[in-house]
C-alpha atoms as a PDB file:
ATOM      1  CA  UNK A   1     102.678  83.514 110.356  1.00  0.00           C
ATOM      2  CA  UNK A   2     104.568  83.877 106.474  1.00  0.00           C
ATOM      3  CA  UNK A   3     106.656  87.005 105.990  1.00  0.00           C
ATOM      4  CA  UNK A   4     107.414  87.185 102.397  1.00  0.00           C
ATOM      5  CA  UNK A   5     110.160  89.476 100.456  1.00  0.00           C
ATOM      6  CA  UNK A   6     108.536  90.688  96.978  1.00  0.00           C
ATOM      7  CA  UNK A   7     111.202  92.080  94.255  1.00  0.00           C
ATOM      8  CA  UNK A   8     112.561  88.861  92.994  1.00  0.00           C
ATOM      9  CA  UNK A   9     110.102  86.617  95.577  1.00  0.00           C
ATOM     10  CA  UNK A  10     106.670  87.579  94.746  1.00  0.00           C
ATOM     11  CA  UNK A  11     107.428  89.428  91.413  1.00  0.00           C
ATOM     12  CA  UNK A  12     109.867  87.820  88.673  1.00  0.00           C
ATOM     13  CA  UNK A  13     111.714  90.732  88.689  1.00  0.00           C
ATOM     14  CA  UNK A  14     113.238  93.723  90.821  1.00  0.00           C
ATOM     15  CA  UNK A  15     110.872  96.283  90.521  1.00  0.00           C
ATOM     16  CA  UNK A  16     112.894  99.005  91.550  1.00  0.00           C
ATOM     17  CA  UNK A  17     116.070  97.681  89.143  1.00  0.00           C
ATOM     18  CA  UNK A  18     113.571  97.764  86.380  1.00  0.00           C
ATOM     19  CA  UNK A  19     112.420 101.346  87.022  1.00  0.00           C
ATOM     20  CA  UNK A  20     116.011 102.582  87.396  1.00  0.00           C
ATOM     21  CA  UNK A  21     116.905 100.896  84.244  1.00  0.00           C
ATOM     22  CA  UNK A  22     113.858 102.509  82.108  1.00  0.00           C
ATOM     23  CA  UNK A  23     113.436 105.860  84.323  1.00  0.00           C
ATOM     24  CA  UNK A  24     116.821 106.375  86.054  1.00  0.00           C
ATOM     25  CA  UNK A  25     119.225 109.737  85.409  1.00  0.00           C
ATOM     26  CA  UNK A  26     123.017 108.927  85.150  1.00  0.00           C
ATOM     27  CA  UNK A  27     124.479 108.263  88.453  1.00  0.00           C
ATOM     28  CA  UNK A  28     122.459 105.419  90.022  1.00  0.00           C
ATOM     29  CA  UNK A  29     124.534 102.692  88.817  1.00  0.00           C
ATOM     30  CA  UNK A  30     127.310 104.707  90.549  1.00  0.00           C
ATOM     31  CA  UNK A  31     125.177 104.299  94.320  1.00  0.00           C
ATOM     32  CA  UNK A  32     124.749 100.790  93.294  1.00  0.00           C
ATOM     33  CA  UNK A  33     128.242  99.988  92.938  1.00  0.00           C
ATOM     34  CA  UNK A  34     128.811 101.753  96.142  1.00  0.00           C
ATOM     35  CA  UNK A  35     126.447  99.676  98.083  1.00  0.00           C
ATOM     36  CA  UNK A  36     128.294  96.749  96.967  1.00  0.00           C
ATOM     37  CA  UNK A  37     131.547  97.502  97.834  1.00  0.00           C
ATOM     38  CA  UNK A  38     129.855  98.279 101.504  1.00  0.00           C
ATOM     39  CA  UNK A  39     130.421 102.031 101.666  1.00  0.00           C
ATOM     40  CA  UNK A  40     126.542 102.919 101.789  1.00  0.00           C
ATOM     41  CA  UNK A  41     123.530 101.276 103.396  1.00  0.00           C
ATOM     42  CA  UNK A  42     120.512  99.921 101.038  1.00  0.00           C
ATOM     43  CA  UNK A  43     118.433 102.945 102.323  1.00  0.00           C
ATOM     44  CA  UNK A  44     121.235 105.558 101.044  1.00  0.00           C
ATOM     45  CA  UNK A  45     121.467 103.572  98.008  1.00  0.00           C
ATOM     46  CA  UNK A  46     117.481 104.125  96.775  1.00  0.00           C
ATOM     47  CA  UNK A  47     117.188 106.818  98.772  1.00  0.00           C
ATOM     48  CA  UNK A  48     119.692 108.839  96.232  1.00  0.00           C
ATOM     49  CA  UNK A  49     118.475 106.397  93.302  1.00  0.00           C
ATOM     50  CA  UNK A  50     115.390 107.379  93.315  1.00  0.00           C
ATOM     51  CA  UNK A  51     116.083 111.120  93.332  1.00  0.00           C
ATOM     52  CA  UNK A  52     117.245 110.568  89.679  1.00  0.00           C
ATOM     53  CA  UNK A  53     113.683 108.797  89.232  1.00  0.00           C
ATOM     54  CA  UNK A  54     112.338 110.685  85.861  1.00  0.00           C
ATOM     55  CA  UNK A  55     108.955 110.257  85.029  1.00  0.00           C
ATOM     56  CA  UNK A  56     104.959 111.359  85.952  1.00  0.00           C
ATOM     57  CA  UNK A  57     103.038 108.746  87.826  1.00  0.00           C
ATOM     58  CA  UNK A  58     101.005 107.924  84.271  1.00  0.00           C
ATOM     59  CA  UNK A  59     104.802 106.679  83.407  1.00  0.00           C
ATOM     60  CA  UNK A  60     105.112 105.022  86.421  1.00  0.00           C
ATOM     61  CA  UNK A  61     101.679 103.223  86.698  1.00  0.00           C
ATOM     62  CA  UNK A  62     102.293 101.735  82.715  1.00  0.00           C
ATOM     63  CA  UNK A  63     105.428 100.196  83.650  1.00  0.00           C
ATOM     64  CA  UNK A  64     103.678  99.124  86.869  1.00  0.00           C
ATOM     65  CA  UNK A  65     101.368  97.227  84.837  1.00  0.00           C
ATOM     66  CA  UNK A  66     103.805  95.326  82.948  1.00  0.00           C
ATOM     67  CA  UNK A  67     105.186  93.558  86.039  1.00  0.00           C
ATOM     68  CA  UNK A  68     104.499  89.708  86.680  1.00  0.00           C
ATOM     69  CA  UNK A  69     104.188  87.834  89.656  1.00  0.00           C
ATOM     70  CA  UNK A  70     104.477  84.574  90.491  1.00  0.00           C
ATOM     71  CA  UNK A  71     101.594  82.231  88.978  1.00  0.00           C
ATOM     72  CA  UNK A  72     101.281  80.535  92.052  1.00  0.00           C
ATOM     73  CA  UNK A  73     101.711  83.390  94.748  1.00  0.00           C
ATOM     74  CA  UNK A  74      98.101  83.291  95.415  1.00  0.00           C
ATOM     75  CA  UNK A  75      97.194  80.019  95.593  1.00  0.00           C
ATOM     76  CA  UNK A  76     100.019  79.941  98.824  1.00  0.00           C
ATOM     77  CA  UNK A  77      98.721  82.813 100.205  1.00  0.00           C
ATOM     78  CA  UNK A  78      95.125  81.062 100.014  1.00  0.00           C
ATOM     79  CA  UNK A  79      96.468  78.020 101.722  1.00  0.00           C
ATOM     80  CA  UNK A  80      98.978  79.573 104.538  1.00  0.00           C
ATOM     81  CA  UNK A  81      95.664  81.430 105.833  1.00  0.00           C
ATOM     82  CA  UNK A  82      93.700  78.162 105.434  1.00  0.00           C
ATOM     83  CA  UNK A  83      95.988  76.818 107.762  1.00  0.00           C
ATOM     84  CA  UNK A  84      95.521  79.876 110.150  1.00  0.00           C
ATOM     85  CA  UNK A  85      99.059  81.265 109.309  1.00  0.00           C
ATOM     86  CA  UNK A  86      98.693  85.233 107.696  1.00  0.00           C
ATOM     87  CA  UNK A  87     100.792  86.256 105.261  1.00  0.00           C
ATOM     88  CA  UNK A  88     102.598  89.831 105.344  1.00  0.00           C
ATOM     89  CA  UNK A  89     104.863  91.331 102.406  1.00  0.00           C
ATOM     90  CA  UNK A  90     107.819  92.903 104.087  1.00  0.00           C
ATOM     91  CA  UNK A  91     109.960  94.344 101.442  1.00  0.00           C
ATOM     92  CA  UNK A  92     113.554  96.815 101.479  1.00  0.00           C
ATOM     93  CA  UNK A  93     111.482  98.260  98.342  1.00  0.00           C
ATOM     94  CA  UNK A  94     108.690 100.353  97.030  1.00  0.00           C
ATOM     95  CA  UNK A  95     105.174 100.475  98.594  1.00  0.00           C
ATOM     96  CA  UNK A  96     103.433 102.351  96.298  1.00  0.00           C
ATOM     97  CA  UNK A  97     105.145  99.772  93.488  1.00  0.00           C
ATOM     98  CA  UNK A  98     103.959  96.612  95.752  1.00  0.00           C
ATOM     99  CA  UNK A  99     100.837  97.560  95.937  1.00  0.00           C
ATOM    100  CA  UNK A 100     100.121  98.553  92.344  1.00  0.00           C
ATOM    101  CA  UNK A 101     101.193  95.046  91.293  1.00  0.00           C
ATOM    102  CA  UNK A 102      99.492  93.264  94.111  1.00  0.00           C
ATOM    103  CA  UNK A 103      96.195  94.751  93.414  1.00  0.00           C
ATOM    104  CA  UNK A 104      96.478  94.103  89.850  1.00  0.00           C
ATOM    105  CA  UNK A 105      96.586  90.412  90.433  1.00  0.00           C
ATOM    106  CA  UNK A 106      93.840  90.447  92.980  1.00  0.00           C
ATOM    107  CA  UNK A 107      95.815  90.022  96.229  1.00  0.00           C
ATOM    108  CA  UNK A 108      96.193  94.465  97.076  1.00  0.00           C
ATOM    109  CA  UNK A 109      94.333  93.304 100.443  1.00  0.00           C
ATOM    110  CA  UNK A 110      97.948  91.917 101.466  1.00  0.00           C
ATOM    111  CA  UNK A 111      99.402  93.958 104.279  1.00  0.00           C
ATOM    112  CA  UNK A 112     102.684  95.281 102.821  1.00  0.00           C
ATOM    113  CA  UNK A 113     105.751  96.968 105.113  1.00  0.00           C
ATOM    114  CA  UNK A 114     107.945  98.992 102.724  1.00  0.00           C
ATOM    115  CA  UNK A 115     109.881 102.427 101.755  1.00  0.00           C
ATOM    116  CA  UNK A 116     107.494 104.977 101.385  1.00  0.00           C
ATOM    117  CA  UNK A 117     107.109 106.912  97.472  1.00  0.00           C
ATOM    118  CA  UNK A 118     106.318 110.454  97.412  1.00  0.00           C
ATOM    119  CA  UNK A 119     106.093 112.594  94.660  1.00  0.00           C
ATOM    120  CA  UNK A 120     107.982 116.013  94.903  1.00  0.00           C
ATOM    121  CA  UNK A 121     106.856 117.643  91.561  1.00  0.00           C
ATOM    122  CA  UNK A 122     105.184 116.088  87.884  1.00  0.00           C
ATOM    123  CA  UNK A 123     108.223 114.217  87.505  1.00  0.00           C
ATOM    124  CA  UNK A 124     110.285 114.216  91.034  1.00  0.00           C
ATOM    125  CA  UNK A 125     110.298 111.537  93.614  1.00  0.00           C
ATOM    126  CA  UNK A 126     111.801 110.825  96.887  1.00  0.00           C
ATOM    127  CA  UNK A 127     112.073 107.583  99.172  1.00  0.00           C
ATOM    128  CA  UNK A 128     111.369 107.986 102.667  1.00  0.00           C
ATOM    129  CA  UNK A 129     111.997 105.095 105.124  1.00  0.00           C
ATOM    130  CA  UNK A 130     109.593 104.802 108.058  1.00  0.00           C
ATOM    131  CA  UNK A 131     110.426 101.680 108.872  1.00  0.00           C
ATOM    132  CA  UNK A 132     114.175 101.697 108.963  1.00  0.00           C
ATOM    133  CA  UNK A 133     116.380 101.816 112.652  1.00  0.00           C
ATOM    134  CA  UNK A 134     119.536 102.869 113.712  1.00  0.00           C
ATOM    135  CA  UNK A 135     120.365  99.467 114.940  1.00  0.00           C
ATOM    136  CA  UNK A 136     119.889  98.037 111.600  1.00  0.00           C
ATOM    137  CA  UNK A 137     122.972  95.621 110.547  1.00  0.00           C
ATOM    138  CA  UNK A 138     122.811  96.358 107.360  1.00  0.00           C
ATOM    139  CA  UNK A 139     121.194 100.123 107.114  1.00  0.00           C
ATOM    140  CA  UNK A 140     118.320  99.199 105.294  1.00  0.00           C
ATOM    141  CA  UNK A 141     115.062 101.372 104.230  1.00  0.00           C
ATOM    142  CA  UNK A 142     113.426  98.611 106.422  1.00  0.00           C
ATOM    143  CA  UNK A 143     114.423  96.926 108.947  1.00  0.00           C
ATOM    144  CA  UNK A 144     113.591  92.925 108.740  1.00  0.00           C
ATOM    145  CA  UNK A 145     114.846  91.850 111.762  1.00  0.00           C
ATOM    146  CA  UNK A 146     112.601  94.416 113.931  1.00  0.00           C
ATOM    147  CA  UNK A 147     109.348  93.165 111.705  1.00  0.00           C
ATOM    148  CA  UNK A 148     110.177  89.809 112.390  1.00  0.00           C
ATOM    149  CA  UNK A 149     110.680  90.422 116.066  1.00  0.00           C
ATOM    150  CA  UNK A 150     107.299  92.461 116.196  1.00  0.00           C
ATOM    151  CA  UNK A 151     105.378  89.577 114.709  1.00  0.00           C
ATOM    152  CA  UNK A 152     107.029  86.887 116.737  1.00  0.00           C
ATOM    153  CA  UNK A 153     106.008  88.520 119.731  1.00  0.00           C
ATOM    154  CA  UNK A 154     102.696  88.586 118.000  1.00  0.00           C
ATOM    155  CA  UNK A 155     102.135  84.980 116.377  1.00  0.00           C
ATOM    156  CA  UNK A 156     105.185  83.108 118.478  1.00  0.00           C
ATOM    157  CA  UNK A 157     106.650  81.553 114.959  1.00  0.00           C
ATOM    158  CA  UNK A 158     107.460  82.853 112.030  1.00  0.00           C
ATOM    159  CA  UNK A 159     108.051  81.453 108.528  1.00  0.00           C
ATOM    160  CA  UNK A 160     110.223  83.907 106.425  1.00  0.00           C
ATOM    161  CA  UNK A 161     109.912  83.332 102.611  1.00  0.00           C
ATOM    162  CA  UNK A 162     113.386  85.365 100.637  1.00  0.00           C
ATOM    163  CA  UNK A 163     115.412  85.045  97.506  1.00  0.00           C
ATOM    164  CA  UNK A 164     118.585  87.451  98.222  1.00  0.00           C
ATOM    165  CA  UNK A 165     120.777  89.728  99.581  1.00  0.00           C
ATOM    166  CA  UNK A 166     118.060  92.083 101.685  1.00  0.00           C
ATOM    167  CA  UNK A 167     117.128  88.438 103.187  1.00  0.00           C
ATOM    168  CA  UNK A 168     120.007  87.358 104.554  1.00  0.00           C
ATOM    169  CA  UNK A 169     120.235  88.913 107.736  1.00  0.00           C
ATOM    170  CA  UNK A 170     116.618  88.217 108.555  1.00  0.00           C
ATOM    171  CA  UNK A 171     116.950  84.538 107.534  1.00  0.00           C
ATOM    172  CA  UNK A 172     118.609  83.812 110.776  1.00  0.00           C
ATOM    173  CA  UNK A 173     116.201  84.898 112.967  1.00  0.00           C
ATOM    174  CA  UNK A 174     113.095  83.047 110.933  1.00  0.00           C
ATOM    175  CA  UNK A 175     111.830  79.787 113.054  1.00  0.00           C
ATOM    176  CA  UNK A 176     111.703  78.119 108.923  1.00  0.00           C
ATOM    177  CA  UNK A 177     112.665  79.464 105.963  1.00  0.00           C
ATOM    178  CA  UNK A 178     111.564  79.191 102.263  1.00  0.00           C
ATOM    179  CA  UNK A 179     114.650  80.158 100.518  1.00  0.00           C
ATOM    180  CA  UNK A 180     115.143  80.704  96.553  1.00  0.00           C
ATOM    181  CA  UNK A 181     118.341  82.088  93.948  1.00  0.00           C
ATOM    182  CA  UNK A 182     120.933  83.464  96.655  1.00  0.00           C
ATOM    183  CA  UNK A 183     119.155  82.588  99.450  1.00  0.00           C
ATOM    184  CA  UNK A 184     119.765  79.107  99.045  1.00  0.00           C
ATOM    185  CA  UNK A 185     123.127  79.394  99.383  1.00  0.00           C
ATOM    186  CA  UNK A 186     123.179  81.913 102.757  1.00  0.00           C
ATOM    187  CA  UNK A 187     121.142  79.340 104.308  1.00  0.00           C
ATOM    188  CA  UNK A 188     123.354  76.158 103.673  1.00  0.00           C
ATOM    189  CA  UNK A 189     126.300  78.523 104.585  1.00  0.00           C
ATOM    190  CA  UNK A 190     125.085  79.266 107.962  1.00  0.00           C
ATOM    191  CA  UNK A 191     123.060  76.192 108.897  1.00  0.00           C
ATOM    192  CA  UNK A 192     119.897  78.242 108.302  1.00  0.00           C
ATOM    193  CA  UNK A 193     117.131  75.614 108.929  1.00  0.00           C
ATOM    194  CA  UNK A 194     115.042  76.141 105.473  1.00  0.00           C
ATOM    195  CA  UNK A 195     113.799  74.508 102.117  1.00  0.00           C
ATOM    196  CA  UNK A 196     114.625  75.565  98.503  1.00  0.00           C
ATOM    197  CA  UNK A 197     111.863  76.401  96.249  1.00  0.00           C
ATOM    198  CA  UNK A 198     111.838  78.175  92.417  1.00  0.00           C
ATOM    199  CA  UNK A 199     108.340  79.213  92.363  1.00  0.00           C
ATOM    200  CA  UNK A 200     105.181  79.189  94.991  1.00  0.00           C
ATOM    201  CA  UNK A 201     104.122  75.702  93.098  1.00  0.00           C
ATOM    202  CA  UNK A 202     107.507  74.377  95.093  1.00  0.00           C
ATOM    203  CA  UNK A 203     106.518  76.522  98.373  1.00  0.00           C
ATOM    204  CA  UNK A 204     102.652  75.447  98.295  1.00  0.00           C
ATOM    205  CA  UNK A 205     103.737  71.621  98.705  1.00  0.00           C
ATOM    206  CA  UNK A 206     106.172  72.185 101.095  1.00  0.00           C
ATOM    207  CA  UNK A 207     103.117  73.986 103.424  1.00  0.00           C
ATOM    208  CA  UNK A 208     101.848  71.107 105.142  1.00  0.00           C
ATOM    209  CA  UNK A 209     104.715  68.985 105.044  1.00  0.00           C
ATOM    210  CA  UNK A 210     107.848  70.132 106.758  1.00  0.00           C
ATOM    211  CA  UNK A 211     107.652  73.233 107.474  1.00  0.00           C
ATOM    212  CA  UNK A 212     104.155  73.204 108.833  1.00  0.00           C
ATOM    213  CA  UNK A 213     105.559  70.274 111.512  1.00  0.00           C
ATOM    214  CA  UNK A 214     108.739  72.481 111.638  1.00  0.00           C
ATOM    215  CA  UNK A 215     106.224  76.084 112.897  1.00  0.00           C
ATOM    216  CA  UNK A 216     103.939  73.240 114.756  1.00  0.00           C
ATOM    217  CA  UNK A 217     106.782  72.421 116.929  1.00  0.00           C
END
């Protein structure tokens, strides 16, 4: 089966960046600098950044509606299912975000696995993190690894699709993987057995060639 990241995979941007930038109260680029100098997890990091969230949902659903995806994300999903291989988002970021913008470009019956948005008051939010564990290498909202490890047990191989830092960790434990931006790099680095795409035009070719032999094996 495909596990596939979405801020920066899926969508051309970071959906949660772009929020923070538009909506955010002084002090989230503080957490963020904090989270890359290693003193905080990713889930403390949006957990507190999206406390200084500051806007109604009618805010939030506009700028929902300006996010892009991928031209070609659907035409891969179409053929990885084709070729009896599911497809499930598993994102560090914001469910109610992924599926806003999934269901806007017809593909909202995706099953997504993300941080969970709830809304405190007309303009209050806070992130909870179902899927997150205490064995978590890197302390995330959601935990990759685990997801990968529950659908492995489930489908045998997995093909992990990423582009950056939430992916790394993941990456090593993915039977293939479809690697873009930083990812590229991580995989080289570690002998990561993978292919580098830019966009799903890249990753729909590469479907039955290599890396369907590479999950058939």
């Amino acid at each position: 089966m495909v596990q596939c990241d979405f801020d920066g995979t899926i969508s051309t941007e970071d959906v949660t960046d772009s929020l923070l930038q538009r909506f955010g109260r002084d002090g989230w680029e503080e957490l963020e600098a904090a989270w890359e100098r290693g003193e905080i997890g990713s889930r403390e990091c949006m957990k507190g950044q999206v406390a200084l969230l500051d806007m109604d949902r009618a805010e939030l659903d506009a700028h929902l509606a300006t996010i892009a995806v991928d031209p070609h994300f659907g035409a891969f999903v179409r053929a990885a299912c084709e070729r009896g291989m599911p497809v499930q988002v598993v994102s560090d970021g914001i469910d109610y975000a992924i599926h806003a913008v999934l269901e806007r470009h017809g593909l909202g019956d995706l099953p997504v696995i993300a941080n969970r948005l709830v809304q405190t008051g007309p303009r209050s939010w806070q992130l909870q993190s179902p899927w997150a564990s205490a064995a978590c290498a890197r302390a995330s909202g959601n935990c990759k690894c685990e997801r990968l490890a529950e659908q492995r047990e489930r489908h045998g191989r997995v093909l992990y699709v990423g582009d950056s830092t939430s992916d790394f960790c993941v990456s090593g434990r993915a039977d293939f993987v479809l690697a873009k931006y930083k990812l590229i790099q991580h995989c080289v680095d570690h002998g990561i057995a993978h292919a580098a795409f830019t966009d799903f035009s890249q990753a729909l070719a590469l479907l039955p060639q290599p890396v369907a032999l590479e999950l058939a094996a």
